[in-house]
PDB file of N, CA and C in Angstrom:
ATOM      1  N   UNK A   1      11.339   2.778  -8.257  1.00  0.00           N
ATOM      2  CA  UNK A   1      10.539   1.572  -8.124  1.00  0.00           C
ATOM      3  C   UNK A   1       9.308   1.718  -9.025  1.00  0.00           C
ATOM      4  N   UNK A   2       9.147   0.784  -9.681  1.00  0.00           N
ATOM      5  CA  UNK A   2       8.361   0.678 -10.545  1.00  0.00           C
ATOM      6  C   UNK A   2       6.330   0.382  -9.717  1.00  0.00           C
ATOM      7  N   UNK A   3       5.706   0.681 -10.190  1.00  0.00           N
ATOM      8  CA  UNK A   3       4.433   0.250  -9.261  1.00  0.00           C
ATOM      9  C   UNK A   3       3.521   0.495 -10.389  1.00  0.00           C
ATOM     10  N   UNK A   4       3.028  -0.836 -10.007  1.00  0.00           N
ATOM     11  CA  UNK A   4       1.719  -1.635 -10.476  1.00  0.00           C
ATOM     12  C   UNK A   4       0.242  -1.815  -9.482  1.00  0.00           C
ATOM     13  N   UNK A   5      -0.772  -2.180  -9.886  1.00  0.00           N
ATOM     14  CA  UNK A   5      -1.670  -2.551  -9.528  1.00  0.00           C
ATOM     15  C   UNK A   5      -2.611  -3.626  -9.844  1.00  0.00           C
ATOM     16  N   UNK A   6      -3.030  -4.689  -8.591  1.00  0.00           N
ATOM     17  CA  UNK A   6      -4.209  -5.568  -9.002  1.00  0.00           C
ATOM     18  C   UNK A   6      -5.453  -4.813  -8.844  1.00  0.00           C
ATOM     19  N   UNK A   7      -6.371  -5.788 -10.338  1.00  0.00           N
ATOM     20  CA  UNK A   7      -7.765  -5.407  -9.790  1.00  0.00           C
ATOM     21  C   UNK A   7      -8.307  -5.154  -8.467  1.00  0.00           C
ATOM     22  N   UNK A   8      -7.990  -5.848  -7.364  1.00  0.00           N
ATOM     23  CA  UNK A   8      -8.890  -5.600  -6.284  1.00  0.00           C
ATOM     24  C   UNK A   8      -8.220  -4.384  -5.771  1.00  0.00           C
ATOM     25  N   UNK A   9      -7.149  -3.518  -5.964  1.00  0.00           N
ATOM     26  CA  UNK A   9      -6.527  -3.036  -5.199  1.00  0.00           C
ATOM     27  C   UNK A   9      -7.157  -2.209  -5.769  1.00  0.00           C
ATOM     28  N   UNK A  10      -7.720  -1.542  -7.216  1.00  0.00           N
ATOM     29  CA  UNK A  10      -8.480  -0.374  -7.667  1.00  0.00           C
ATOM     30  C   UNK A  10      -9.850  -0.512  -7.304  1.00  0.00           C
ATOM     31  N   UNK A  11     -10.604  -1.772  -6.844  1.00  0.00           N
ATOM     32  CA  UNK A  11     -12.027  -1.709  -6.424  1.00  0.00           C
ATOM     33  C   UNK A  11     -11.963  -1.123  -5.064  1.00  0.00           C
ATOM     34  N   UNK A  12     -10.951  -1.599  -4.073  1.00  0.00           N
ATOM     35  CA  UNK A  12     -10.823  -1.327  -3.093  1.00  0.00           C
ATOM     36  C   UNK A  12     -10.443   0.148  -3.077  1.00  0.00           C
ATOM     37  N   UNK A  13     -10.065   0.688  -3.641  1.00  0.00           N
ATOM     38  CA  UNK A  13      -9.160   2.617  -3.464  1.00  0.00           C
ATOM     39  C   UNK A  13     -10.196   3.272  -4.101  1.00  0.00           C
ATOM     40  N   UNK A  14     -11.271   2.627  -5.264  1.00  0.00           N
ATOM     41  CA  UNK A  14     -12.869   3.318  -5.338  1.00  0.00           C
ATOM     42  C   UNK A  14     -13.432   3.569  -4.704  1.00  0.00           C
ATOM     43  N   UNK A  15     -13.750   3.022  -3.561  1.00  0.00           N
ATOM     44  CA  UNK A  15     -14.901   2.989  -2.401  1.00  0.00           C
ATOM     45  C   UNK A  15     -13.847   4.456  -1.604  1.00  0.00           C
ATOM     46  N   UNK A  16     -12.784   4.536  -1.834  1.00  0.00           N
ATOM     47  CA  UNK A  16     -11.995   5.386  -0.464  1.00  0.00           C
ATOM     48  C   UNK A  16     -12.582   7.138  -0.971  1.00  0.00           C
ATOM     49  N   UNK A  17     -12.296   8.271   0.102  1.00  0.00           N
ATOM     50  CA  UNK A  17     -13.067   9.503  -0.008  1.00  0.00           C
ATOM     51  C   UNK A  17     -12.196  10.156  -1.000  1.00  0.00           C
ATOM     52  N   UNK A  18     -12.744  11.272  -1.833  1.00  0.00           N
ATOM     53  CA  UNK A  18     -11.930  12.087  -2.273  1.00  0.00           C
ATOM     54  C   UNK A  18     -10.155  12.550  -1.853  1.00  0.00           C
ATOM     55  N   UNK A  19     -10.360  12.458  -0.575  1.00  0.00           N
ATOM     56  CA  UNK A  19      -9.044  12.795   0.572  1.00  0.00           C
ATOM     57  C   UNK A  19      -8.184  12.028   0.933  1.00  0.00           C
ATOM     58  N   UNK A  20      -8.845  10.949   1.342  1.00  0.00           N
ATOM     59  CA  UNK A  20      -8.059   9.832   1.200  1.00  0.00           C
ATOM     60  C   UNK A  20      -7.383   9.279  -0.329  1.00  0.00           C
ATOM     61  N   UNK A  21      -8.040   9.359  -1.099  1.00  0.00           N
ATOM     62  CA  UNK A  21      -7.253   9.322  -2.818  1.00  0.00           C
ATOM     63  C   UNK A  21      -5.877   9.896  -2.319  1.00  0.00           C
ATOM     64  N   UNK A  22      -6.801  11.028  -2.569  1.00  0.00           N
ATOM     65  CA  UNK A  22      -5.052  12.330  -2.736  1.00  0.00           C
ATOM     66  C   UNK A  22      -4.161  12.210  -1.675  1.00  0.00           C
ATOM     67  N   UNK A  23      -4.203  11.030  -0.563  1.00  0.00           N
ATOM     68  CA  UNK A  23      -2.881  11.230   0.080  1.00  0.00           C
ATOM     69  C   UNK A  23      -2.362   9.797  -0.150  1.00  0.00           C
ATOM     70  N   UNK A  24      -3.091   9.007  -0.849  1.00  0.00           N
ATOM     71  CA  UNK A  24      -2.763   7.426  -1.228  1.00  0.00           C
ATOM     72  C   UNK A  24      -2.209   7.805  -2.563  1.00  0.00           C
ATOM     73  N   UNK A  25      -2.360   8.930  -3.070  1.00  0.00           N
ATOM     74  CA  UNK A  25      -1.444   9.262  -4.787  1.00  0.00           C
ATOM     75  C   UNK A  25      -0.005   9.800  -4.120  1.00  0.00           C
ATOM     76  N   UNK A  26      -0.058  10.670  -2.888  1.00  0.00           N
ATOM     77  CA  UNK A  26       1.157  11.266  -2.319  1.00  0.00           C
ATOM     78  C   UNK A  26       1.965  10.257  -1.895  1.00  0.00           C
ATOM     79  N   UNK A  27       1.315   8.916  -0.917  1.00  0.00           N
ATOM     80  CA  UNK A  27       2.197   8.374  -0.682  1.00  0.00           C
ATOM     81  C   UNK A  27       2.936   7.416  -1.828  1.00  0.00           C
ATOM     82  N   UNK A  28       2.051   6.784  -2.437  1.00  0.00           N
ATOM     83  CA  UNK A  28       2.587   5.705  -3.718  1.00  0.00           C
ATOM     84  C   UNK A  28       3.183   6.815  -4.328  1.00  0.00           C
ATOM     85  N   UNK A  29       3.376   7.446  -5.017  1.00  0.00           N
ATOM     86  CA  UNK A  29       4.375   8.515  -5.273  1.00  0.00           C
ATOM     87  C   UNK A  29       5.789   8.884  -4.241  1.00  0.00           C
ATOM     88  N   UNK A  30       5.585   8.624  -3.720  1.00  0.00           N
ATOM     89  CA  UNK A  30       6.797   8.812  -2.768  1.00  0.00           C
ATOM     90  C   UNK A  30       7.576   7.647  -2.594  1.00  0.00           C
ATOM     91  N   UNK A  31       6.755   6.446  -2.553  1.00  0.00           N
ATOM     92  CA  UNK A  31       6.949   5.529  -2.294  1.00  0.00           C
ATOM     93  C   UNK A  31       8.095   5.083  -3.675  1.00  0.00           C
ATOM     94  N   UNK A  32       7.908   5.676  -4.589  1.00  0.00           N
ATOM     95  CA  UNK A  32       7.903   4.801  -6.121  1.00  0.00           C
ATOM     96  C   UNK A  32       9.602   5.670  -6.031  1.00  0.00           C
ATOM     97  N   UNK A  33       9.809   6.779  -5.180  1.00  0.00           N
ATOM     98  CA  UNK A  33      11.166   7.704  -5.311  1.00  0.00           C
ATOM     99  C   UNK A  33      11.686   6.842  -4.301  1.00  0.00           C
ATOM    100  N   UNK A  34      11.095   6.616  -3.444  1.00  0.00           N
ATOM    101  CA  UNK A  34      12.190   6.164  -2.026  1.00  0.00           C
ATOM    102  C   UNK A  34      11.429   5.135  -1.377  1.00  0.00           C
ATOM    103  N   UNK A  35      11.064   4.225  -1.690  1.00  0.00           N
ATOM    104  CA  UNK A  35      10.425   2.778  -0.995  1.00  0.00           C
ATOM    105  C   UNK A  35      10.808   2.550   0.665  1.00  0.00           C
ATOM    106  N   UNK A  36      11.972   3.196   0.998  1.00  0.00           N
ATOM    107  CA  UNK A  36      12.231   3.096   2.380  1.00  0.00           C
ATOM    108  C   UNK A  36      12.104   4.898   3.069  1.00  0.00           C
ATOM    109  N   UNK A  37      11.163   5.311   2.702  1.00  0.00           N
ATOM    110  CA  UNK A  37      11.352   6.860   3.522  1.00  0.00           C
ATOM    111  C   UNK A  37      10.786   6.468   4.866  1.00  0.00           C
ATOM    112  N   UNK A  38      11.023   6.837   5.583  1.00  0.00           N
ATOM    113  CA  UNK A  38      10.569   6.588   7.180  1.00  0.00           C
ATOM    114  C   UNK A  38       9.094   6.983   7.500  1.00  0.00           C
ATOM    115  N   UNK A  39       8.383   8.008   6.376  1.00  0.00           N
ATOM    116  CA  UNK A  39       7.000   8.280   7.233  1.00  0.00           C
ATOM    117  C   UNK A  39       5.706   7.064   6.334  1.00  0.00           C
ATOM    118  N   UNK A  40       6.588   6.361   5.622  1.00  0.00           N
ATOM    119  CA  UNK A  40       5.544   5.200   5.420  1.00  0.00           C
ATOM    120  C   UNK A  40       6.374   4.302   5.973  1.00  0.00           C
ATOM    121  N   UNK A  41       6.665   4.032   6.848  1.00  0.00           N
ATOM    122  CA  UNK A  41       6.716   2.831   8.039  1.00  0.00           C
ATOM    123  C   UNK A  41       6.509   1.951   7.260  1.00  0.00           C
ATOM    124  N   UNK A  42       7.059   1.898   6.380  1.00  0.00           N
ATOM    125  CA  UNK A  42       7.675   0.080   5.447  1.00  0.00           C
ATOM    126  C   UNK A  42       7.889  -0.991   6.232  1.00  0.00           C
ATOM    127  N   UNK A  43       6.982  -1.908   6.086  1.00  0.00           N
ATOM    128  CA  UNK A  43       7.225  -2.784   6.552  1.00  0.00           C
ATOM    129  C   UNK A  43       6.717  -4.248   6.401  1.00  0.00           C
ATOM    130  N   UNK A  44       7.503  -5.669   6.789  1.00  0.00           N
ATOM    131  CA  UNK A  44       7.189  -6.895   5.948  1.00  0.00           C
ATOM    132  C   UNK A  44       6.049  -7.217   7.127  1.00  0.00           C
ATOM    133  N   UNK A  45       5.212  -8.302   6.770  1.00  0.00           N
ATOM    134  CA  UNK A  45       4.161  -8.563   7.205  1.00  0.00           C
ATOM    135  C   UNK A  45       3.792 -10.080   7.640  1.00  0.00           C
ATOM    136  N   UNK A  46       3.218 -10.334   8.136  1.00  0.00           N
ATOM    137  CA  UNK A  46       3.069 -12.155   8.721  1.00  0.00           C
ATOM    138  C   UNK A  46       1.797 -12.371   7.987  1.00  0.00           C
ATOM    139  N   UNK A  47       1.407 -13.848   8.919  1.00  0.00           N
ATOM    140  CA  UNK A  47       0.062 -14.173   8.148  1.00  0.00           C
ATOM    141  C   UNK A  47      -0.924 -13.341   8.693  1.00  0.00           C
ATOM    142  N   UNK A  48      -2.016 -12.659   7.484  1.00  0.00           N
ATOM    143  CA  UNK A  48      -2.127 -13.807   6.453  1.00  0.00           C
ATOM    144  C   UNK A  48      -1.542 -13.455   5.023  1.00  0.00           C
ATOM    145  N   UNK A  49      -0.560 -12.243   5.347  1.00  0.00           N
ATOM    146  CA  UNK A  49      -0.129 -11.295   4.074  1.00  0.00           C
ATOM    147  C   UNK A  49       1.154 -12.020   3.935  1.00  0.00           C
ATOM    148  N   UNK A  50       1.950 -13.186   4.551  1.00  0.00           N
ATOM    149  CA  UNK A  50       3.585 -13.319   4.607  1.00  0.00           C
ATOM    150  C   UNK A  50       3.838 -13.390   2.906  1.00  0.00           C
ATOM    151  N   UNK A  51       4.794 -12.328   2.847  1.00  0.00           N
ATOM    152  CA  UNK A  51       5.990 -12.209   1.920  1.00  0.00           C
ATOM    153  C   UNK A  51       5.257 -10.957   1.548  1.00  0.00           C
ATOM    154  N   UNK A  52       4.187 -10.301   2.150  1.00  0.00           N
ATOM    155  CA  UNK A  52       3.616  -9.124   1.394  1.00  0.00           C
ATOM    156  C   UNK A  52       4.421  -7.671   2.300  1.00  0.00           C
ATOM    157  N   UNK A  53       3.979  -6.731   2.215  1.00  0.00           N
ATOM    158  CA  UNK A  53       4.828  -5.280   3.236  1.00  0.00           C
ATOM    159  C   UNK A  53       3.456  -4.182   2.892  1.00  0.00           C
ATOM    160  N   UNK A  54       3.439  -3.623   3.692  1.00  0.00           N
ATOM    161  CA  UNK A  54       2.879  -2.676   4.367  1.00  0.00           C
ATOM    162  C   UNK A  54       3.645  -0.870   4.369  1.00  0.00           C
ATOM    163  N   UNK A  55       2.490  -0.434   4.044  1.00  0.00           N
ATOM    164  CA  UNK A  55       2.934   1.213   3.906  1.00  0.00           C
ATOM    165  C   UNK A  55       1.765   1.950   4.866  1.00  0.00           C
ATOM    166  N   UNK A  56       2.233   3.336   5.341  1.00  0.00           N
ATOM    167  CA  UNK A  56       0.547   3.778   5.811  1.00  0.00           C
ATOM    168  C   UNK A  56       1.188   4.878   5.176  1.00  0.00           C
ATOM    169  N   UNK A  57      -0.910   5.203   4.588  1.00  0.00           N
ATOM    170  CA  UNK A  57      -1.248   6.245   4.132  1.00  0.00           C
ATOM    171  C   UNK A  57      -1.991   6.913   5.089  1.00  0.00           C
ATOM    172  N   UNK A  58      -2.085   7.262   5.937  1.00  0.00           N
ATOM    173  CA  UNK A  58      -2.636   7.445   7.007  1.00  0.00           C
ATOM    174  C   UNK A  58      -2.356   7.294   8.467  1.00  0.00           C
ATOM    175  N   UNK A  59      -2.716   7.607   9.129  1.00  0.00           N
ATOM    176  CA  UNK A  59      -2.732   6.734  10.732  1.00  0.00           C
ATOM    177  C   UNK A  59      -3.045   5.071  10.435  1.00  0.00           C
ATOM    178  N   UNK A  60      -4.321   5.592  10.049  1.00  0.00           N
ATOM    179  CA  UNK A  60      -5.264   3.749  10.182  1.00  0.00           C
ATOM    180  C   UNK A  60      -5.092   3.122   8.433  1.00  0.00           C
ATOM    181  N   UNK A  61      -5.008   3.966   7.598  1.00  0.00           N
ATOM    182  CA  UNK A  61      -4.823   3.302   6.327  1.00  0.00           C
ATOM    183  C   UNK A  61      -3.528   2.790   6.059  1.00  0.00           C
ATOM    184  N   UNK A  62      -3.697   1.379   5.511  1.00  0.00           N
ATOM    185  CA  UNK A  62      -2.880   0.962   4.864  1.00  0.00           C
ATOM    186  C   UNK A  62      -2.909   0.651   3.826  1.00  0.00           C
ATOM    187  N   UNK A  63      -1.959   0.256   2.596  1.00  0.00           N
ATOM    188  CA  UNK A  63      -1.682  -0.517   1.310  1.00  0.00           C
ATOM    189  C   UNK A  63      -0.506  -1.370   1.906  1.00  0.00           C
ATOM    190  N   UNK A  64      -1.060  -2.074   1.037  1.00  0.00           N
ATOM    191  CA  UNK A  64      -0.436  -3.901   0.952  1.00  0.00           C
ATOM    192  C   UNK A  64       0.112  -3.941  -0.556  1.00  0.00           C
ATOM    193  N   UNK A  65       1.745  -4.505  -0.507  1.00  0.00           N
ATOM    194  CA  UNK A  65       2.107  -4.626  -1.476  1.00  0.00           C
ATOM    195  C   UNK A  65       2.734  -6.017  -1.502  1.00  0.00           C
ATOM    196  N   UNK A  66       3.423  -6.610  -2.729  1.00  0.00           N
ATOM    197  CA  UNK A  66       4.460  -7.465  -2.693  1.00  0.00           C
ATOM    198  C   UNK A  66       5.752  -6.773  -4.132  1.00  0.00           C
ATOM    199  N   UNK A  67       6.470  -7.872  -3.698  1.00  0.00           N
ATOM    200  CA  UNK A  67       7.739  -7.543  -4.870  1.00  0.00           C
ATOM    201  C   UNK A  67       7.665  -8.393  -5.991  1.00  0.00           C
ATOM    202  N   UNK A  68       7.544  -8.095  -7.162  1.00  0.00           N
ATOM    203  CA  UNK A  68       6.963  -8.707  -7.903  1.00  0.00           C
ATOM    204  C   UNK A  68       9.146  -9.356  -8.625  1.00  0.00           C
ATOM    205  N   UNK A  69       9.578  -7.962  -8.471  1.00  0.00           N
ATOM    206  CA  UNK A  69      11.124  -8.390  -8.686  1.00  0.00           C
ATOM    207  C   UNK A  69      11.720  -7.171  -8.171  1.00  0.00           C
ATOM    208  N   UNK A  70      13.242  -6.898  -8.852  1.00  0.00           N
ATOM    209  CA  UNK A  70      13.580  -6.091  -7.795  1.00  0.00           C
ATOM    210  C   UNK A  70      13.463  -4.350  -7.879  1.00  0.00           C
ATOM    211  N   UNK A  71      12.638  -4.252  -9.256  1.00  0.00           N
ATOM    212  CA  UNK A  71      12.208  -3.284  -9.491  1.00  0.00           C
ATOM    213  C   UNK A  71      10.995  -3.018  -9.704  1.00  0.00           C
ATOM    214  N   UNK A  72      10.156  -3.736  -9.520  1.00  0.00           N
ATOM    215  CA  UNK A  72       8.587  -3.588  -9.377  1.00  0.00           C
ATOM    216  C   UNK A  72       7.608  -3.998  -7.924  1.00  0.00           C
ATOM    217  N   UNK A  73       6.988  -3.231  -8.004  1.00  0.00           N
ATOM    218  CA  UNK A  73       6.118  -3.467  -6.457  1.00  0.00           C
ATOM    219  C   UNK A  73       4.634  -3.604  -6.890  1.00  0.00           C
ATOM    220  N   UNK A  74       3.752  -4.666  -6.327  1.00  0.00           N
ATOM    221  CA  UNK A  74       2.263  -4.922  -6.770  1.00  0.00           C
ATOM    222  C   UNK A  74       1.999  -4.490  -5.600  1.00  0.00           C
ATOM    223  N   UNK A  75       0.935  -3.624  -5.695  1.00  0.00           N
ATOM    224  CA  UNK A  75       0.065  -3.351  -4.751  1.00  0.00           C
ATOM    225  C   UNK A  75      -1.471  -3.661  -4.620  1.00  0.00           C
ATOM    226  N   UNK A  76      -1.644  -4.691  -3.861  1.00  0.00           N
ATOM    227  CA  UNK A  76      -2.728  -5.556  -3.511  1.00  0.00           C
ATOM    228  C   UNK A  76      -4.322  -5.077  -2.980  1.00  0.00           C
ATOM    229  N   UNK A  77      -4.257  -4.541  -1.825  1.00  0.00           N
ATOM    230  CA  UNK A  77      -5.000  -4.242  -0.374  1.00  0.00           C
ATOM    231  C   UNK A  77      -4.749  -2.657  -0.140  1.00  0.00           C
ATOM    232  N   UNK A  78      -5.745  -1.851  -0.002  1.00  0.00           N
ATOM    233  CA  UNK A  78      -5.896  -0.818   0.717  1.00  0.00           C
ATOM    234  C   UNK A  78      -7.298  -0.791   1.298  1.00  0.00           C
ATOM    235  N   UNK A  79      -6.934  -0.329   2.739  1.00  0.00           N
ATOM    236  CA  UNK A  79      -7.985  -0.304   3.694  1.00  0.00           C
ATOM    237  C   UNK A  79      -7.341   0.257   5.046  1.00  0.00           C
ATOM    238  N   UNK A  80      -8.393   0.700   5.900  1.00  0.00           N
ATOM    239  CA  UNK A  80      -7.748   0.489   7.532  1.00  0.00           C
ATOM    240  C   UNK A  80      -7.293  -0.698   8.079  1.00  0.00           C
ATOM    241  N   UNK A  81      -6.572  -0.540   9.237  1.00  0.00           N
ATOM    242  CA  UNK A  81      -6.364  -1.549   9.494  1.00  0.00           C
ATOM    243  C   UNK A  81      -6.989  -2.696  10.228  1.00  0.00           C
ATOM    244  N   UNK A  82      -8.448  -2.266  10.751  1.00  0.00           N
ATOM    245  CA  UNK A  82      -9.051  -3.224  11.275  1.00  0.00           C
ATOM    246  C   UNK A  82      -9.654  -3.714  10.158  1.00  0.00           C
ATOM    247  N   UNK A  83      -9.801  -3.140   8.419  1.00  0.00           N
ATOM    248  CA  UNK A  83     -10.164  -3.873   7.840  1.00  0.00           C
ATOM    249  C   UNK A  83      -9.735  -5.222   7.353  1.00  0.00           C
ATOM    250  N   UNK A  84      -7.867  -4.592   6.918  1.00  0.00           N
ATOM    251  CA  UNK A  84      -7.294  -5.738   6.651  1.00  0.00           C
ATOM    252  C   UNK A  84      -6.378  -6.338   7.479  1.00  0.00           C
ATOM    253  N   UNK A  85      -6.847  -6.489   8.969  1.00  0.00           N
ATOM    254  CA  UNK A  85      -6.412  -7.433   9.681  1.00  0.00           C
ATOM    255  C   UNK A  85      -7.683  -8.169  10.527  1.00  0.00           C
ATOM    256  N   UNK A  86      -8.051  -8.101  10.160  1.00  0.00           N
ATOM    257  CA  UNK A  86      -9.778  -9.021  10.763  1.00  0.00           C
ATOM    258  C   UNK A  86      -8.883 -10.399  11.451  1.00  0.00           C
TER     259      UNK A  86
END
């Protein structure tokens, strides 16, 4: 799987800690070999993300992606999740 990024999705993964980086590079890396591995809990999403899916990098972190086609994935949103589910 191919993976891309929007601007906000690199303003947003700036602000994140040294630690958090390096396990948001482990998972999108993993992600990019096997989009369905079971410990990122893949999954599609409602409003206000509908047609977007969900990975955790974390317990509470997530990235927000969509399918741009059937070999590329945009990744939107990273944050916890009380951030990006307000």
């Amino acid at each position: 799987m191919n993976v891309v990024f929007h601007k906000r999705f690199d303003k947003m993964a700036a602000k994140l800690s040294p630690k958090l980086k390096d396990q948001m590079v482990q998972r999108i890396s993993l992600f990019s070999k096997d989009p369905l591995h079971p410990s990122l809990r893949n999954h599609a999403l409602n409003t206000p993300y509908k047609g977007s899916y969900s990975i955790n990098i974390t317990g509470n972190y997530r990235a927000i992606y969509y399918l741009v086609d059937d070999q590329t994935a945009l990744f939107t949103h990273i944050g916890t999740h009380s951030q990006l589910y307000r």
